[in-house]
Every structure is written in C-alpha cells, then in structure tokens.
PDB file of N, CA and C in Angstrom:
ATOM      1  N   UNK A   1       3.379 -25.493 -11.790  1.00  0.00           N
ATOM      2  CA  UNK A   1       3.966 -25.259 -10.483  1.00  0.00           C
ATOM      3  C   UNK A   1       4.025 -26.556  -9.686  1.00  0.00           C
ATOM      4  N   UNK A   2       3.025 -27.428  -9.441  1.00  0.00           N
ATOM      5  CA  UNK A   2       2.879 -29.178  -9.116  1.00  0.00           C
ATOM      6  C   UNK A   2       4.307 -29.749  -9.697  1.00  0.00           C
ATOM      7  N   UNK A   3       4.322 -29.610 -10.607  1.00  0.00           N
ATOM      8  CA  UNK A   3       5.502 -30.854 -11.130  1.00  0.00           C
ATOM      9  C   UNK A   3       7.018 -30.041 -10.850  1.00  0.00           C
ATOM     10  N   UNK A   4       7.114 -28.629 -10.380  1.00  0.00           N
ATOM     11  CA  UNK A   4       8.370 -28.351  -9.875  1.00  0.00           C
ATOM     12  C   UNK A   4       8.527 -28.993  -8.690  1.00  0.00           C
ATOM     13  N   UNK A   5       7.631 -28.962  -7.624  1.00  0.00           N
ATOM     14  CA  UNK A   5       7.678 -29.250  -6.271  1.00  0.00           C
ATOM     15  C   UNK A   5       8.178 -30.564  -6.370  1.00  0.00           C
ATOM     16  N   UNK A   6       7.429 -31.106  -7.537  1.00  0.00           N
ATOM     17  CA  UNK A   6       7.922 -33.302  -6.923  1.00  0.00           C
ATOM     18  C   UNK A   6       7.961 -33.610  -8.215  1.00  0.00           C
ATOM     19  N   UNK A   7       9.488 -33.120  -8.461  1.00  0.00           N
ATOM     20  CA  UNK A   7       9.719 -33.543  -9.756  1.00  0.00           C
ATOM     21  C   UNK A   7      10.069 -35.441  -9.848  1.00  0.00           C
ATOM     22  N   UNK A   8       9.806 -36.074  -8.553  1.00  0.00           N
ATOM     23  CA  UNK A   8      10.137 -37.512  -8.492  1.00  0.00           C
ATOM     24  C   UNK A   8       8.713 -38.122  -9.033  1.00  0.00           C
ATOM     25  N   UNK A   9       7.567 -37.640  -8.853  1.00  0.00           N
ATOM     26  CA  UNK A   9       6.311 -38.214  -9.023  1.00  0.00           C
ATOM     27  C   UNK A   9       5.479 -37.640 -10.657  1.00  0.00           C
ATOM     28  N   UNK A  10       6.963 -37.041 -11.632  1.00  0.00           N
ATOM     29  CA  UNK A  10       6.435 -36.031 -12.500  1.00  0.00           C
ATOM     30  C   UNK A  10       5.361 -37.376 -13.941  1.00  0.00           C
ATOM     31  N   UNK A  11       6.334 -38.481 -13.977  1.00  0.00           N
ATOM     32  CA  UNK A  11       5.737 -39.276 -14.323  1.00  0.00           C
ATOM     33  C   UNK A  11       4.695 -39.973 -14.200  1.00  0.00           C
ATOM     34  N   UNK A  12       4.580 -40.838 -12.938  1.00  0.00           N
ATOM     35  CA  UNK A  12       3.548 -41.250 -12.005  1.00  0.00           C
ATOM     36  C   UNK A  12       1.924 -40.591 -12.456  1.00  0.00           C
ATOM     37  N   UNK A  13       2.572 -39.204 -11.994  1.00  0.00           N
ATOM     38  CA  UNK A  13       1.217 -38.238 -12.187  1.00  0.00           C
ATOM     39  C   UNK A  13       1.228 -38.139 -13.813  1.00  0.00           C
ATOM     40  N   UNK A  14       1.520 -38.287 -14.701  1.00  0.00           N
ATOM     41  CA  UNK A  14       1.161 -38.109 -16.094  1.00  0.00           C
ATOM     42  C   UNK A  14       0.615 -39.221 -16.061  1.00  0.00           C
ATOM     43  N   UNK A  15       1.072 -40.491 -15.684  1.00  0.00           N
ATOM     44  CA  UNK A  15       0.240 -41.635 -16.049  1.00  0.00           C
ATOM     45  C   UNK A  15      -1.007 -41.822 -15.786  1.00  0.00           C
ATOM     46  N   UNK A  16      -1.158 -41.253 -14.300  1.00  0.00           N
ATOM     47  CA  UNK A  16      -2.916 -40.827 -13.460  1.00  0.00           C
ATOM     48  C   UNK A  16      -3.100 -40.136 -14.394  1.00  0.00           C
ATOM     49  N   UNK A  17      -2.962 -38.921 -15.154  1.00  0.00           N
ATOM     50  CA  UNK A  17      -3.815 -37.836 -15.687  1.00  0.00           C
ATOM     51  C   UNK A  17      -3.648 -36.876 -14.794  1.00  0.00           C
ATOM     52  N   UNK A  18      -2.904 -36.911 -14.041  1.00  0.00           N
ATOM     53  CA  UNK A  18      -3.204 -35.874 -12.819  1.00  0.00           C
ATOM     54  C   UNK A  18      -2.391 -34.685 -13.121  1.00  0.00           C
ATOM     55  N   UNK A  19      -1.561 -34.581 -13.949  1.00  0.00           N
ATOM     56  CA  UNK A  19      -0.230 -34.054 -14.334  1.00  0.00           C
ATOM     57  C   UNK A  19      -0.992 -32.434 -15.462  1.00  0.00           C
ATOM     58  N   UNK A  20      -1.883 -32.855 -16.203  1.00  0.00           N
ATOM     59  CA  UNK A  20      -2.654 -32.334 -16.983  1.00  0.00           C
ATOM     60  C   UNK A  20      -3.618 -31.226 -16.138  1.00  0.00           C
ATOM     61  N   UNK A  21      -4.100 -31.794 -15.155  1.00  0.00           N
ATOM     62  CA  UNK A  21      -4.941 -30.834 -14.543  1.00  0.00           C
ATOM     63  C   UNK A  21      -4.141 -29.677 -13.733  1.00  0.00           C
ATOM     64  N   UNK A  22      -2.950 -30.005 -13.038  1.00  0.00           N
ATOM     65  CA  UNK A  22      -2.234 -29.309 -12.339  1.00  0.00           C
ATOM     66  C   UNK A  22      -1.711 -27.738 -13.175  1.00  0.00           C
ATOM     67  N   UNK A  23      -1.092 -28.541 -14.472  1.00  0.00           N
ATOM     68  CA  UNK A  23      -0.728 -27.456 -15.702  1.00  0.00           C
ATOM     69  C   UNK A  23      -1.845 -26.740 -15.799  1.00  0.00           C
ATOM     70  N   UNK A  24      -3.274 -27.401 -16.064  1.00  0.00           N
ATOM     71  CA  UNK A  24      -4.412 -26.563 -16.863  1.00  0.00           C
ATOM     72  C   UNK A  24      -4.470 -25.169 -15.642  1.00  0.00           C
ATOM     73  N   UNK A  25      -4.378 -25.461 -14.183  1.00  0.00           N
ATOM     74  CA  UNK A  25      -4.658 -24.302 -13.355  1.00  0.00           C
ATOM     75  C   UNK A  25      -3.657 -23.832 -13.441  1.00  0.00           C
ATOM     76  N   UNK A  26      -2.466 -23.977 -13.429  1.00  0.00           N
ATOM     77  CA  UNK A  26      -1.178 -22.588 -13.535  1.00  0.00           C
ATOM     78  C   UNK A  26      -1.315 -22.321 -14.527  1.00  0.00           C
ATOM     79  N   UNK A  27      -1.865 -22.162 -15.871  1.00  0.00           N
ATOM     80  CA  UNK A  27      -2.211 -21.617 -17.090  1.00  0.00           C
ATOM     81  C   UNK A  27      -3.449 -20.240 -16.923  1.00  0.00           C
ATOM     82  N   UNK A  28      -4.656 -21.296 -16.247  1.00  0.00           N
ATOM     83  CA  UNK A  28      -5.661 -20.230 -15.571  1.00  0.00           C
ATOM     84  C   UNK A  28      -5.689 -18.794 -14.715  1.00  0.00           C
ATOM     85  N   UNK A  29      -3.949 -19.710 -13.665  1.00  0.00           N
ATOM     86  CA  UNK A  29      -3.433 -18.543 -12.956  1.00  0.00           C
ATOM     87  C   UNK A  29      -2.853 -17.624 -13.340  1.00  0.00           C
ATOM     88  N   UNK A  30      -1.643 -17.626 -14.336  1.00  0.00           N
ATOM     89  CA  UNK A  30      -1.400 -16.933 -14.964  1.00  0.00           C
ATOM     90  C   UNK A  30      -1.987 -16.084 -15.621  1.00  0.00           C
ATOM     91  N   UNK A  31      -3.362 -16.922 -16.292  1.00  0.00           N
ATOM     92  CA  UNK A  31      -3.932 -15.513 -17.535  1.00  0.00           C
ATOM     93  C   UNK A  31      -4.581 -14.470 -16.803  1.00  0.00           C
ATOM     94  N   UNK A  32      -5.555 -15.196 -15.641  1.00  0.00           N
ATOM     95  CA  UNK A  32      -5.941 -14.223 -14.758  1.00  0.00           C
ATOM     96  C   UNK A  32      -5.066 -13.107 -14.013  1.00  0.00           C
ATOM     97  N   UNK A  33      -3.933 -13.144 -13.498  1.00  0.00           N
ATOM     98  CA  UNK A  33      -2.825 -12.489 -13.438  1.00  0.00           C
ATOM     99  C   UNK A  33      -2.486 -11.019 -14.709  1.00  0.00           C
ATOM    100  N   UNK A  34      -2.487 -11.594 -15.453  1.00  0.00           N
ATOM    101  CA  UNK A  34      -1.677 -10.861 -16.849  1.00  0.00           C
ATOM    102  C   UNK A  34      -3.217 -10.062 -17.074  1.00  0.00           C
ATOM    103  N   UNK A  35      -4.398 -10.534 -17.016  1.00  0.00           N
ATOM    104  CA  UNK A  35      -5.551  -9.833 -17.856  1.00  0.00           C
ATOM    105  C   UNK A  35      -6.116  -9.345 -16.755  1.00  0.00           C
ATOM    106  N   UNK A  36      -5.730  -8.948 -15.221  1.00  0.00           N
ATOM    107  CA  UNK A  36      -5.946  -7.634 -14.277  1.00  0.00           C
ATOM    108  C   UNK A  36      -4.794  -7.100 -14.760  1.00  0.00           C
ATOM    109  N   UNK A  37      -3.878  -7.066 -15.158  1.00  0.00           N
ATOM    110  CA  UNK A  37      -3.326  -5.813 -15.681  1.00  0.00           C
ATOM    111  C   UNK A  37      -4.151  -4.982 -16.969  1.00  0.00           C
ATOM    112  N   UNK A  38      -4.849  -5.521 -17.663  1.00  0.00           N
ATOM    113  CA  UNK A  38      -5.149  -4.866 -18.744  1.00  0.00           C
ATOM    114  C   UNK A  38      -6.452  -3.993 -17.964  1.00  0.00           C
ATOM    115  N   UNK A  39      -6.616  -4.513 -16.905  1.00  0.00           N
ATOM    116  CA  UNK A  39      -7.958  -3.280 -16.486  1.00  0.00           C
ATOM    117  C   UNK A  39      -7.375  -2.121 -16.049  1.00  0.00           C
ATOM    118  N   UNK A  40      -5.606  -2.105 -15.743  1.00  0.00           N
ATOM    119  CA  UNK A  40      -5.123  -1.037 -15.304  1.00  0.00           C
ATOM    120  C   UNK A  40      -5.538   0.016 -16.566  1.00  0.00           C
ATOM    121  N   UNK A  41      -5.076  -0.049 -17.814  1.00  0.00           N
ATOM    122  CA  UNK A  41      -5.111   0.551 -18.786  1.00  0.00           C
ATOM    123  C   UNK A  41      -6.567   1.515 -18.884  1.00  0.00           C
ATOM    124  N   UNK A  42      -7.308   0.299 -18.368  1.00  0.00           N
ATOM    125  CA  UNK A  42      -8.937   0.903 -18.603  1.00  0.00           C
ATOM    126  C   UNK A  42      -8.922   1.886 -17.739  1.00  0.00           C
ATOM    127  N   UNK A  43      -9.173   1.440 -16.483  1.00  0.00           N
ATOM    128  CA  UNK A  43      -9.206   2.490 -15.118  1.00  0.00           C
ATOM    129  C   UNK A  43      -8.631   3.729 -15.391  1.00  0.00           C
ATOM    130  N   UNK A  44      -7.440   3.837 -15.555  1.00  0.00           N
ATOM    131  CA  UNK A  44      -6.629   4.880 -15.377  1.00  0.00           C
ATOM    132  C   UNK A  44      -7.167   5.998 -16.226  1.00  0.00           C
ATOM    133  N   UNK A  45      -8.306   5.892 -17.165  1.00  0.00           N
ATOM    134  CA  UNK A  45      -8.547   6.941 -17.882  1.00  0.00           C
ATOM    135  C   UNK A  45      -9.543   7.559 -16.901  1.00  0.00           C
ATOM    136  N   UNK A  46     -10.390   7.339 -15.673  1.00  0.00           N
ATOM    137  CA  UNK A  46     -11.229   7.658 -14.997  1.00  0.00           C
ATOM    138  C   UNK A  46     -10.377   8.482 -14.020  1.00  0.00           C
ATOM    139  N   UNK A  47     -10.349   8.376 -12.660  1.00  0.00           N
ATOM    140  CA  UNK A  47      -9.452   9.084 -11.844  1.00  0.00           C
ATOM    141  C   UNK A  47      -8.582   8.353 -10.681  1.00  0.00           C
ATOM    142  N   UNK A  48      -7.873   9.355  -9.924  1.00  0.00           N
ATOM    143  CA  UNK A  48      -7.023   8.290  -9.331  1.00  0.00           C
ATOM    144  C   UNK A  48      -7.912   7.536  -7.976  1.00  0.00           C
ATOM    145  N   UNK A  49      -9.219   7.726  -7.941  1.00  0.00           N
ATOM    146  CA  UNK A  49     -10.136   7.124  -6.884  1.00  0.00           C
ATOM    147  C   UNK A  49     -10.190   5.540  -7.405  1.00  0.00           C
ATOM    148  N   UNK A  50     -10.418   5.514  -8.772  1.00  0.00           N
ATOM    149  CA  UNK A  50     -11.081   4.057  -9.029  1.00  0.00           C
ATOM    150  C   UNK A  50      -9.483   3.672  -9.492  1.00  0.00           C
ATOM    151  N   UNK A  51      -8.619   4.397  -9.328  1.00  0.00           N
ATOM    152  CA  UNK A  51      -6.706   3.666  -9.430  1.00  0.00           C
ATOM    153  C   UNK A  51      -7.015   3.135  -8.111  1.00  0.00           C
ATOM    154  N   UNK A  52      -7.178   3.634  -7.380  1.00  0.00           N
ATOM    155  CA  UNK A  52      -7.142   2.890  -6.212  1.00  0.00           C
ATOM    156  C   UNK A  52      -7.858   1.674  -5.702  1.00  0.00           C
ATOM    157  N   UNK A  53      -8.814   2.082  -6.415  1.00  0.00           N
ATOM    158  CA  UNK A  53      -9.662   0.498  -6.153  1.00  0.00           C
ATOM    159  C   UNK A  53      -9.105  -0.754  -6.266  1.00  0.00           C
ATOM    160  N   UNK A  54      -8.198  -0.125  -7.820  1.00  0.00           N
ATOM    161  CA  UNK A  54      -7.524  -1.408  -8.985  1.00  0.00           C
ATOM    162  C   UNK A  54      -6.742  -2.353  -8.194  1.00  0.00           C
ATOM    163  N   UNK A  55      -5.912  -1.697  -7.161  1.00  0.00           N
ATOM    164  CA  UNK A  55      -4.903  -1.878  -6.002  1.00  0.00           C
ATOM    165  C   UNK A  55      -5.660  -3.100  -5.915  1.00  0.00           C
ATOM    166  N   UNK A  56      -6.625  -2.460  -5.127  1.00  0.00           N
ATOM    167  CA  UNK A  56      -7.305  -3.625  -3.751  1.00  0.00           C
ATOM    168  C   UNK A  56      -7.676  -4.857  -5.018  1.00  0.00           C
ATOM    169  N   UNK A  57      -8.210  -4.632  -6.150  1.00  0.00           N
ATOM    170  CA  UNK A  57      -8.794  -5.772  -6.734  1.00  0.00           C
ATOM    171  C   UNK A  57      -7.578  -5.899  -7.221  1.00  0.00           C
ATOM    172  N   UNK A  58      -6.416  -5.440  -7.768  1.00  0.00           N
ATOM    173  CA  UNK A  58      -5.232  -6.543  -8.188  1.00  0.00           C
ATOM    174  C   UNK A  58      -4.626  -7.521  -7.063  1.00  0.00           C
ATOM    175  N   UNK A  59      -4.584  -7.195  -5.927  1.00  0.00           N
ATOM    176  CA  UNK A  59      -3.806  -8.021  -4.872  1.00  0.00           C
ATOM    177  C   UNK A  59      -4.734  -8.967  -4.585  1.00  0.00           C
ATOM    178  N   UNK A  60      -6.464  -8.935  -4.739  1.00  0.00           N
ATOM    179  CA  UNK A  60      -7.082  -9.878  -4.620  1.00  0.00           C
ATOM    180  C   UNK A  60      -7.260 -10.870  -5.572  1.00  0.00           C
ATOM    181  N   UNK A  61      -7.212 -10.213  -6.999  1.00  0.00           N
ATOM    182  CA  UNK A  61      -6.921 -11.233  -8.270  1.00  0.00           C
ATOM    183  C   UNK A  61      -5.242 -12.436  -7.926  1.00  0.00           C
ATOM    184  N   UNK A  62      -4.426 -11.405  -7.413  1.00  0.00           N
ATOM    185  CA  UNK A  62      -3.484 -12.318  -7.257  1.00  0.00           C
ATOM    186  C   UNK A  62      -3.012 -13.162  -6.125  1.00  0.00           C
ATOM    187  N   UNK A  63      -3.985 -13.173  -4.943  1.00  0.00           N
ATOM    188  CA  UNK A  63      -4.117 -14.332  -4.063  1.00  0.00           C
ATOM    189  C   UNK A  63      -5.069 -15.283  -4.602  1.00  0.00           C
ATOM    190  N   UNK A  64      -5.863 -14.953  -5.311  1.00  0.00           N
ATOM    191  CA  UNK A  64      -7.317 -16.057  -5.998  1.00  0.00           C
ATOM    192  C   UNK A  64      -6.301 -17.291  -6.697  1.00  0.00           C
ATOM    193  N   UNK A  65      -5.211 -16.113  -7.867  1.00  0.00           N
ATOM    194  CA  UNK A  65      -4.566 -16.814  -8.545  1.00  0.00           C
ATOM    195  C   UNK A  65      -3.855 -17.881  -7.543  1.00  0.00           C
ATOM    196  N   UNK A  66      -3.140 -17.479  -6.678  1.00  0.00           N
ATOM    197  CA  UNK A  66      -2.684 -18.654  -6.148  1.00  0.00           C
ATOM    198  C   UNK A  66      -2.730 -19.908  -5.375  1.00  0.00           C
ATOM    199  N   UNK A  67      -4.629 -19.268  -4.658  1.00  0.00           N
ATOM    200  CA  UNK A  67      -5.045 -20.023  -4.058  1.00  0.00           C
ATOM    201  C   UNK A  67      -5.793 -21.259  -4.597  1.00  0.00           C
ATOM    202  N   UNK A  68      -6.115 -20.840  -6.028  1.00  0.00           N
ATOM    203  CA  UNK A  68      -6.300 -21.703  -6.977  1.00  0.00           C
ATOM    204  C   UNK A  68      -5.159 -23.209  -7.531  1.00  0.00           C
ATOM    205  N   UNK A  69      -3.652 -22.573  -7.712  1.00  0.00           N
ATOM    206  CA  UNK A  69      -2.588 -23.005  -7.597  1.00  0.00           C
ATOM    207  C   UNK A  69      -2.447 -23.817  -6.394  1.00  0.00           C
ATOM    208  N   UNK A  70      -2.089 -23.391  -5.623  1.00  0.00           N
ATOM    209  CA  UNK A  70      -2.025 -24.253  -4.644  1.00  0.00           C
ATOM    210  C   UNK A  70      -2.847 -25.415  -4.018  1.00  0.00           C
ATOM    211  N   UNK A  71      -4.605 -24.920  -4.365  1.00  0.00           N
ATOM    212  CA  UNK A  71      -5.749 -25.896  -3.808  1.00  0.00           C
ATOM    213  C   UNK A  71      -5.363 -27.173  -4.748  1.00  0.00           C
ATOM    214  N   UNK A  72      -5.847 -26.654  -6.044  1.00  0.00           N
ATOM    215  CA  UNK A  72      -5.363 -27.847  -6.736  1.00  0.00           C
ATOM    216  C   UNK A  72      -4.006 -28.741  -6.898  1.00  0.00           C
ATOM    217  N   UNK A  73      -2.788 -28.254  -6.725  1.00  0.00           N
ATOM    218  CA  UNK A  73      -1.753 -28.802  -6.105  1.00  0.00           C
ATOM    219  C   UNK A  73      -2.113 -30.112  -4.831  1.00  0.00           C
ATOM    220  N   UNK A  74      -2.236 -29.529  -3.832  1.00  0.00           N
ATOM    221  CA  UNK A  74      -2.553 -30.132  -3.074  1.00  0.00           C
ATOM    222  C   UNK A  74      -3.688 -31.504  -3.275  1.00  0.00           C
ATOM    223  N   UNK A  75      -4.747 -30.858  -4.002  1.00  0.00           N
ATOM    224  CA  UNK A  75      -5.849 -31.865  -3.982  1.00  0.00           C
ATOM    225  C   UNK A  75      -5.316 -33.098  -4.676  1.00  0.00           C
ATOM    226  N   UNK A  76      -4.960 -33.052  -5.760  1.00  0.00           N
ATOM    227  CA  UNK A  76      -3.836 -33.619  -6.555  1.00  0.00           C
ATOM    228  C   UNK A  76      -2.888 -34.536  -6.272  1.00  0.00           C
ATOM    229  N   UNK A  77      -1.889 -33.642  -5.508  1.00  0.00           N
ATOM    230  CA  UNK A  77      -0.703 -34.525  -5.103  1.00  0.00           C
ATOM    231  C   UNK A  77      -1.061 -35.645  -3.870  1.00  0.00           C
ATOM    232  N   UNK A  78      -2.055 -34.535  -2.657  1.00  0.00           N
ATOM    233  CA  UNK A  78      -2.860 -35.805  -1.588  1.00  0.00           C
ATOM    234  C   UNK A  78      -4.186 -36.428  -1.906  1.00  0.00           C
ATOM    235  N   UNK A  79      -4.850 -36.107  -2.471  1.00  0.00           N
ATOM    236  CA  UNK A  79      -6.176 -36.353  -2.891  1.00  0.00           C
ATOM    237  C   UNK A  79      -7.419 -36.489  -1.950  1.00  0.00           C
ATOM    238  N   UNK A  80      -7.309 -35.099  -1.401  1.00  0.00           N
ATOM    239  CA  UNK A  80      -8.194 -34.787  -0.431  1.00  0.00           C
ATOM    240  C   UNK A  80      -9.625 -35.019  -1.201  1.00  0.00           C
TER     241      UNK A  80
END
C-alpha cells in the first residue's frame, strides 16, 4: 500500500530497505483480514449471540489491520 501512494520514491525506498518492511505489513494486514473470516465459520455453529460478537471483533480486526498499514507507512515514509 506505501509504494502506491509515492510511486516517485518506489526506488529510493528499496535502496534504504524501507520498501521491504512496508510490503511485509500489508501482507500481515491482509492475512489477518482473510483469517477473521475463518472464525466466522467456527462461530456460526454456536448461536446467533456469539454471531454477534464476530461483528464487533471483525470491524475491530479490520481497523487493527489498517492501523497497522498506515502506522508503518507513515513511520517509513517520515521517519518518526
């Protein structure tokens, strides 16, 4: 997601190494993403109380995911 934003610095940052770390967390984000879906599968054999839970913990799996994405983006591209 880093190297869409500034595709001018896509090099630059491979040469730092910096380019590598950015990928490794949108990889992280993603799997985490894709593998709260597989708890849907689980849950759903229980009732629709703990479906509901899944809700609240999928929308929180998928701000983590991005806040992850983005921190490191940032740290990265400014080097806070």
């Amino acid at each position: 997601m880093g190297y869409f934003c500034q595709k001018g610095q896509w090099r630059r940052e491979a040469r730092e190494g910096r380019r590598k770390y950015v990928t490794d967390v949108d990889q992280i984000a993603v799997k985490l993403l894709i593998s709260s879906f597989h708890i849907l599968i689980f849950i759903s054999y229980f009732s629709n109380r703990y479906l509901f839970y899944f809700f609240i913990y999928q929308i929180l799996m998928f701000l983590l995911s991005l806040l992850l994405v983005f921190y490191f983006n940032f740290k990265f591209k400014f080097g806070f």
